[in-house]
C-alpha atoms as a PDB file:
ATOM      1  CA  UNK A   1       0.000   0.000   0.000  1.00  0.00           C
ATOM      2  CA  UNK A   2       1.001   3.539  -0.502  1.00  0.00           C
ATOM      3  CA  UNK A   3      -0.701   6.315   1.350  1.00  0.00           C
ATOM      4  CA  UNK A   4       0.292  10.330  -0.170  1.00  0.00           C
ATOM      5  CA  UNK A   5       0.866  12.841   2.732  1.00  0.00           C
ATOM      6  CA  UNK A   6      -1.812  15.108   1.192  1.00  0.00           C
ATOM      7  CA  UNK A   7      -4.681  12.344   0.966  1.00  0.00           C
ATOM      8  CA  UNK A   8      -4.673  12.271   4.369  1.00  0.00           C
ATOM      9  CA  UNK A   9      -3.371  15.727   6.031  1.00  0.00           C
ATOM     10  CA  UNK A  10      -7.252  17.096   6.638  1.00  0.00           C
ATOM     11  CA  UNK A  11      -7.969  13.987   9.197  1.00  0.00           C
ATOM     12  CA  UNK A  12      -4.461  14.287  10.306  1.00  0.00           C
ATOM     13  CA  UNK A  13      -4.712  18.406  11.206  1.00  0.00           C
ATOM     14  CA  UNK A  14      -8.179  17.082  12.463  1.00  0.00           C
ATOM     15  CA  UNK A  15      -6.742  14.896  15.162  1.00  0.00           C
ATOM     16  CA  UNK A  16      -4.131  17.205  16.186  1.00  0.00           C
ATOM     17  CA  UNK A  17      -7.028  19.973  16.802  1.00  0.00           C
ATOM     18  CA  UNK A  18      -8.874  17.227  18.929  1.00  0.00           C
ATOM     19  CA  UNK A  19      -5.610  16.873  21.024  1.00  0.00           C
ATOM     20  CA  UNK A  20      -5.288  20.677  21.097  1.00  0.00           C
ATOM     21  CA  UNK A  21      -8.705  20.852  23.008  1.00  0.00           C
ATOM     22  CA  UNK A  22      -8.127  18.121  25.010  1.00  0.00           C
ATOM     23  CA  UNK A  23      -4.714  19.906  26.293  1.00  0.00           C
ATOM     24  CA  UNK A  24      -6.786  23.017  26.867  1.00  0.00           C
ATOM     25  CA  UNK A  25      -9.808  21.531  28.810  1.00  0.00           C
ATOM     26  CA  UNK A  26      -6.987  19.743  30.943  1.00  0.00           C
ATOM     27  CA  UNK A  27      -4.984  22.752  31.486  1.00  0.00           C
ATOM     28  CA  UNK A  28      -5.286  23.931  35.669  1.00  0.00           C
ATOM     29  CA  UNK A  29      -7.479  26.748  36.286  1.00  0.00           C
ATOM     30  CA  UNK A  30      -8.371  28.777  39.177  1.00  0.00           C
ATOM     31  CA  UNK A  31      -9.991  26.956  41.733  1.00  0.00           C
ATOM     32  CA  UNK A  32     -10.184  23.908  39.680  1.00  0.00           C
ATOM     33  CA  UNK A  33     -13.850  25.857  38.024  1.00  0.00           C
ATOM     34  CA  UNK A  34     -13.480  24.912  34.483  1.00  0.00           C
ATOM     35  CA  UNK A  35     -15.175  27.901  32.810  1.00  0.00           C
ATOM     36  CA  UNK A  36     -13.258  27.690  29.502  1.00  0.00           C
ATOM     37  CA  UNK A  37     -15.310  27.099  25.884  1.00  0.00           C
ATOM     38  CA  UNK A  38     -13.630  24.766  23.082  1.00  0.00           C
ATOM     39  CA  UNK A  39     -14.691  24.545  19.945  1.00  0.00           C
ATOM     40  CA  UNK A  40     -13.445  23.545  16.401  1.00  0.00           C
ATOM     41  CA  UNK A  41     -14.258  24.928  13.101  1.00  0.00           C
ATOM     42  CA  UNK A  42     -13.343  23.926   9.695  1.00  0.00           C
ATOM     43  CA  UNK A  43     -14.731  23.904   5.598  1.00  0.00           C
ATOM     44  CA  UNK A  44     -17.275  26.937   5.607  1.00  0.00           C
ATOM     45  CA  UNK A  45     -17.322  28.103   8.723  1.00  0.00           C
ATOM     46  CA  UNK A  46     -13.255  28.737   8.058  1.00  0.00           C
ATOM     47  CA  UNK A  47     -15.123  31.188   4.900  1.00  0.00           C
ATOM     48  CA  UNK A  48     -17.670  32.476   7.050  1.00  0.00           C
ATOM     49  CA  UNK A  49     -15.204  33.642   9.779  1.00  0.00           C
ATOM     50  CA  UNK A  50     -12.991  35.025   6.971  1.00  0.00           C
ATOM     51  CA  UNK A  51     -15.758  36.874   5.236  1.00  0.00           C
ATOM     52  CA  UNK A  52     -16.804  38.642   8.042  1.00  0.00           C
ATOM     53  CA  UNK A  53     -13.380  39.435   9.241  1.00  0.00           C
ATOM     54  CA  UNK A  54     -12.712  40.943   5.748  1.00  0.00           C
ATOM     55  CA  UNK A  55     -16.293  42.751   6.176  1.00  0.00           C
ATOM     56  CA  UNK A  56     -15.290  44.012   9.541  1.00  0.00           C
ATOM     57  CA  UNK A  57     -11.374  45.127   8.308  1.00  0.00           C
ATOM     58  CA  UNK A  58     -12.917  47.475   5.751  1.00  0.00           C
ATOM     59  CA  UNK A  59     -15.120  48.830   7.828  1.00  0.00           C
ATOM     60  CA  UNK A  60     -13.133  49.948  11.036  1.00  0.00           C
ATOM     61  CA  UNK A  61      -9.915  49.999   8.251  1.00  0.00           C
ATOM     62  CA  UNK A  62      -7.455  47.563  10.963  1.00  0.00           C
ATOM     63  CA  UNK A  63      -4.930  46.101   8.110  1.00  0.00           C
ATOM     64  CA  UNK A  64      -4.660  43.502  10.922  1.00  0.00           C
ATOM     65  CA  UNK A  65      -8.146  42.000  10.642  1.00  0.00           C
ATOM     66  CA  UNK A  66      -7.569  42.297   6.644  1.00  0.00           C
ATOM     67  CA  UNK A  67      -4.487  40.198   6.933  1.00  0.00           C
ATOM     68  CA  UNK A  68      -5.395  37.741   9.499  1.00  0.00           C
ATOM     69  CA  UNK A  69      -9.205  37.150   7.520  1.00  0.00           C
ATOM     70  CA  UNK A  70      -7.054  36.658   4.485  1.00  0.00           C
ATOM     71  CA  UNK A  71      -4.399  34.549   6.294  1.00  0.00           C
ATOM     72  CA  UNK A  72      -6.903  32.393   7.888  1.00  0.00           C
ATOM     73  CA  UNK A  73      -8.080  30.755   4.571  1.00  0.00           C
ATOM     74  CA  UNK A  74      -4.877  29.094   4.517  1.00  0.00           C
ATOM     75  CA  UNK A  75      -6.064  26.936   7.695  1.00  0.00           C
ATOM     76  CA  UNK A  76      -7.647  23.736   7.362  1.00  0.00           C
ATOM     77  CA  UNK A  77      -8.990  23.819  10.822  1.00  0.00           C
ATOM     78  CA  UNK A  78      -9.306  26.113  13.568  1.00  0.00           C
ATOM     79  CA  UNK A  79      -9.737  25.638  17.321  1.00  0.00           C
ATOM     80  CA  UNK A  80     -11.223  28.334  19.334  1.00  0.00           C
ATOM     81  CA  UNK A  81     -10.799  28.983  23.072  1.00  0.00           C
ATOM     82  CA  UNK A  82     -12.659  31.149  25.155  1.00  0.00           C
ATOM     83  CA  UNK A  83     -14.118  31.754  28.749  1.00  0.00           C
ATOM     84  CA  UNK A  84     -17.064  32.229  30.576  1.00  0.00           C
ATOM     85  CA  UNK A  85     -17.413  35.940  32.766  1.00  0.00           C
ATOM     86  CA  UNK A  86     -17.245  34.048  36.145  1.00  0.00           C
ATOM     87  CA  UNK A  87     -15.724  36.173  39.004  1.00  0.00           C
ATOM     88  CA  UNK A  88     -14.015  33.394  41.389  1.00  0.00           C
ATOM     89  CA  UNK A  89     -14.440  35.826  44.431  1.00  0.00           C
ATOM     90  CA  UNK A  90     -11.398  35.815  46.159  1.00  0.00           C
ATOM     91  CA  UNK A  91     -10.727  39.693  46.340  1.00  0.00           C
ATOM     92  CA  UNK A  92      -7.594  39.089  44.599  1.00  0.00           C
ATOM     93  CA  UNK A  93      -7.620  43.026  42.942  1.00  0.00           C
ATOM     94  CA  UNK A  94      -6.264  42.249  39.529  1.00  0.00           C
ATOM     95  CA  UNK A  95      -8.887  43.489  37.477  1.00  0.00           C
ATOM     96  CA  UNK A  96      -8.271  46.256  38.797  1.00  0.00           C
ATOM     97  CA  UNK A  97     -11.101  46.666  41.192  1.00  0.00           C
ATOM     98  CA  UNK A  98     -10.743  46.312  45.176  1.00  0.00           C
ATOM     99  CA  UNK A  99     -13.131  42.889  45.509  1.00  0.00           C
ATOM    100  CA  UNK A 100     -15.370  41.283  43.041  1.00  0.00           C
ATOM    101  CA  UNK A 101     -18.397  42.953  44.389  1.00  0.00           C
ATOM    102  CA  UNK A 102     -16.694  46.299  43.022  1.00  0.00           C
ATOM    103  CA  UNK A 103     -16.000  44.417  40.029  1.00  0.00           C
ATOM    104  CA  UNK A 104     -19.423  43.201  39.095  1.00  0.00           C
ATOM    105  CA  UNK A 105     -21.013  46.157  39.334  1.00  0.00           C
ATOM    106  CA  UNK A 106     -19.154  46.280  35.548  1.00  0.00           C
ATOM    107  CA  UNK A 107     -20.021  43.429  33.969  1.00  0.00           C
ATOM    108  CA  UNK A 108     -17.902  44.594  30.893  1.00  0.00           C
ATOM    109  CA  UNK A 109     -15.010  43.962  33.101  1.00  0.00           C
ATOM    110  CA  UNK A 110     -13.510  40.317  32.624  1.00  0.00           C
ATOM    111  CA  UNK A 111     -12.274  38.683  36.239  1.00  0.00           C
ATOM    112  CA  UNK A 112      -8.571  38.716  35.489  1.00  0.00           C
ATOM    113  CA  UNK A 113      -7.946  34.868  36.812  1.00  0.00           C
ATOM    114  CA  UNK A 114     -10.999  34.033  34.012  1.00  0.00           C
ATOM    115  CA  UNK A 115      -8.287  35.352  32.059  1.00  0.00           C
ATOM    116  CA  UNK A 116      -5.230  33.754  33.110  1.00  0.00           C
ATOM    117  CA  UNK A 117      -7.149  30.675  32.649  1.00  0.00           C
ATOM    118  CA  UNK A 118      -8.002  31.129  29.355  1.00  0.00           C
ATOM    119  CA  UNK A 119      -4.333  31.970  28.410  1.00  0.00           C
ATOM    120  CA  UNK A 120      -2.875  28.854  30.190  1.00  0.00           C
ATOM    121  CA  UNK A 121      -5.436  26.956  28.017  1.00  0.00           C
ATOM    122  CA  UNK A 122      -4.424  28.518  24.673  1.00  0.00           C
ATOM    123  CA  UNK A 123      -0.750  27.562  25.816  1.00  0.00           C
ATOM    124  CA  UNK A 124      -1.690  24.333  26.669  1.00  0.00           C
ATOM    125  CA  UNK A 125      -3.495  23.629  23.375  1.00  0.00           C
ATOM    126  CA  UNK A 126       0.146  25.517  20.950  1.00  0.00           C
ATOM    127  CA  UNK A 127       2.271  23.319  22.916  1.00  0.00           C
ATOM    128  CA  UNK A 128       0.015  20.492  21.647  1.00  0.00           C
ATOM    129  CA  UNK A 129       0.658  21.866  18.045  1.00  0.00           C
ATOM    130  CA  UNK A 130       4.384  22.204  18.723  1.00  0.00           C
ATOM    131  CA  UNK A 131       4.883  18.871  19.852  1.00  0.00           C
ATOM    132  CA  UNK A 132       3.132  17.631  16.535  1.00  0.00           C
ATOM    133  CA  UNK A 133       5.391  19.713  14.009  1.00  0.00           C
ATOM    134  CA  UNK A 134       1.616  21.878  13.335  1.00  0.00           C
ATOM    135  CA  UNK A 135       2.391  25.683  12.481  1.00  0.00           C
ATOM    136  CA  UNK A 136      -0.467  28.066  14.137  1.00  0.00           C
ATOM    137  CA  UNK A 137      -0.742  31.081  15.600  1.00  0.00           C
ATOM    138  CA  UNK A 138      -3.099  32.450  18.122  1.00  0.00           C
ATOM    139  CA  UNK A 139      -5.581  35.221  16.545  1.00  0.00           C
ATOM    140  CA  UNK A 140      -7.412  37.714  19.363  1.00  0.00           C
ATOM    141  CA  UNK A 141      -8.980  39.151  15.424  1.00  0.00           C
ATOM    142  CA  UNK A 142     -10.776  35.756  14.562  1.00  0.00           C
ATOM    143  CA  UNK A 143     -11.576  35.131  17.939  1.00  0.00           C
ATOM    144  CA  UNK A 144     -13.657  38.442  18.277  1.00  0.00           C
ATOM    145  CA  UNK A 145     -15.171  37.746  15.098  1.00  0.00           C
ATOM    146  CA  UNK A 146     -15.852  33.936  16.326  1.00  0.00           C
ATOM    147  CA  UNK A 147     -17.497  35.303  19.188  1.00  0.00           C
ATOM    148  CA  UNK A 148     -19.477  38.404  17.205  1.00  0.00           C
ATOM    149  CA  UNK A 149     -20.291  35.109  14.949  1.00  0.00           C
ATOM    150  CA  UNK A 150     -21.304  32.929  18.389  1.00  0.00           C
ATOM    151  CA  UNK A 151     -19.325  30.063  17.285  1.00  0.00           C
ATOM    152  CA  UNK A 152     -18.987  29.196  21.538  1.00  0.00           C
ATOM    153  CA  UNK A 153     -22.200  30.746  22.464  1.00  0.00           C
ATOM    154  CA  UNK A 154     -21.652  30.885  26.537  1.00  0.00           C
ATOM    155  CA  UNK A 155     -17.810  32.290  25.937  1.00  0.00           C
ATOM    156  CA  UNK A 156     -17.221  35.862  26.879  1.00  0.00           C
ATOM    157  CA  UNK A 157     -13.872  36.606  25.287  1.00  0.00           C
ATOM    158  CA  UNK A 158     -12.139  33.665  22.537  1.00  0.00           C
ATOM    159  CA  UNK A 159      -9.243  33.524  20.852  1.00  0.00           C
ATOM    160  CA  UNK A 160      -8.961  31.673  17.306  1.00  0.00           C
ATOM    161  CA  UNK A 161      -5.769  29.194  16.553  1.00  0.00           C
ATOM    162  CA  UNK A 162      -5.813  28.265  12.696  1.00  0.00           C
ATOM    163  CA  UNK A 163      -3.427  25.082  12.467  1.00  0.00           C
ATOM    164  CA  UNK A 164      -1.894  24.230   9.058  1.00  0.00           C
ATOM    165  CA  UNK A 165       0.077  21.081   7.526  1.00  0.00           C
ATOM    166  CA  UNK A 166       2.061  22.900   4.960  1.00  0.00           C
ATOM    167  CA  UNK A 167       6.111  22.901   3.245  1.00  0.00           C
ATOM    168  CA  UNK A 168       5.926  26.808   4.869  1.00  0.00           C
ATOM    169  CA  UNK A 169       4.819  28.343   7.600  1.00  0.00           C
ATOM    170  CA  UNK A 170       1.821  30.880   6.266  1.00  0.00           C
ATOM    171  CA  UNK A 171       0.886  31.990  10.153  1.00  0.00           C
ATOM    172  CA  UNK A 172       4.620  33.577  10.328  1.00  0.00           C
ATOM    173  CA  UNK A 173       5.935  36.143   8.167  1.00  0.00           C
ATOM    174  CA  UNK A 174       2.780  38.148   6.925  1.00  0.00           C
ATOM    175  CA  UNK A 175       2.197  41.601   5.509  1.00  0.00           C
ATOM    176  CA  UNK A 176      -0.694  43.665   6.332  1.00  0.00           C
ATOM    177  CA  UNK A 177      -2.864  44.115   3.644  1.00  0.00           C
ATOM    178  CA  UNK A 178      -2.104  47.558   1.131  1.00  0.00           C
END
């Protein structure tokens, strides 16, 4: 039997995304309260996400949204991370605010260790990647638009991490769109 590379790279990239979110639902987080959303998306949705980010980019005129919803059609699959708004009242003052009563009384404000959490899951989930040769790139730009899109519906704040099998990096050396 002989198998080409490219006949199989989609279900390959595939399982590498399902070990990505398995890395970043196992990843610790603040008083063990697993408030992070995982998701994958892939085919249209990868267009949808890209259309929208292109619609958005020529709106508000960031080159950076224009890039990255250009950049992202070079993905086969993207895993999104994101959080829940869940205050984990200990009074710790990093959002800025002197206890989380202060602090809810603006929603808008994200609990700071709901952030953390989210970060050490995004890190969990690019180490996965890394150990499996995968280039990708975390995107805050497709993760707003994921979220304006509610791709995780119950996540506050996600971030988007297109994953390619390719001979060249195409997350690494990009140019703003003219």
């Amino acid at each position: 039997m002989i198998i080409n590379e490219r006949d199989n790279r989609n279900d390959r990239l595939l399982q590498v995304a399902y070990k990505m979110m398995t890395a970043a639902r196992t990843a610790p987080k603040g008083k063990g309260l697993d408030i992070i959303e995982i998701g994958l998306i892939s085919g249209d949705n990868i267009k949808l996400l890209s259309d929208d980010m292109l619609k958005q980019g020529t709106k508000s005129g960031f080159k950076s949204m224009l890039r990255d919803g250009e950049n992202i059609l070079q993905s086969e699959v993207i895993v999104l991370i994101g959080t829940k708004s869940h205050p984990l009242l200990i009074d710790c003052g990093y959002c800025g605010f002197e206890s989380c009563a202060h602090k809810n009384e603006h929603e808008s404000v994200p609990c700071a260790i709901n952030t953390v959490d989210v970060g050490i899951a995004i890190g969990s989930a690019c180490a996965v990647a890394a150990d499996h040769r995968v280039d990708s790139r975390v995107m805050i730009s497709a993760g707003r638009i994921a979220q304006k899109l509610n791709f995780l519906p119950n996540a506050t704040s996600i971030y988007a991490i297109p994953i390619s099998c390719s001979s060249k990096n195409p997350f690494f050396d990009r140019q703003p769109k003219q």
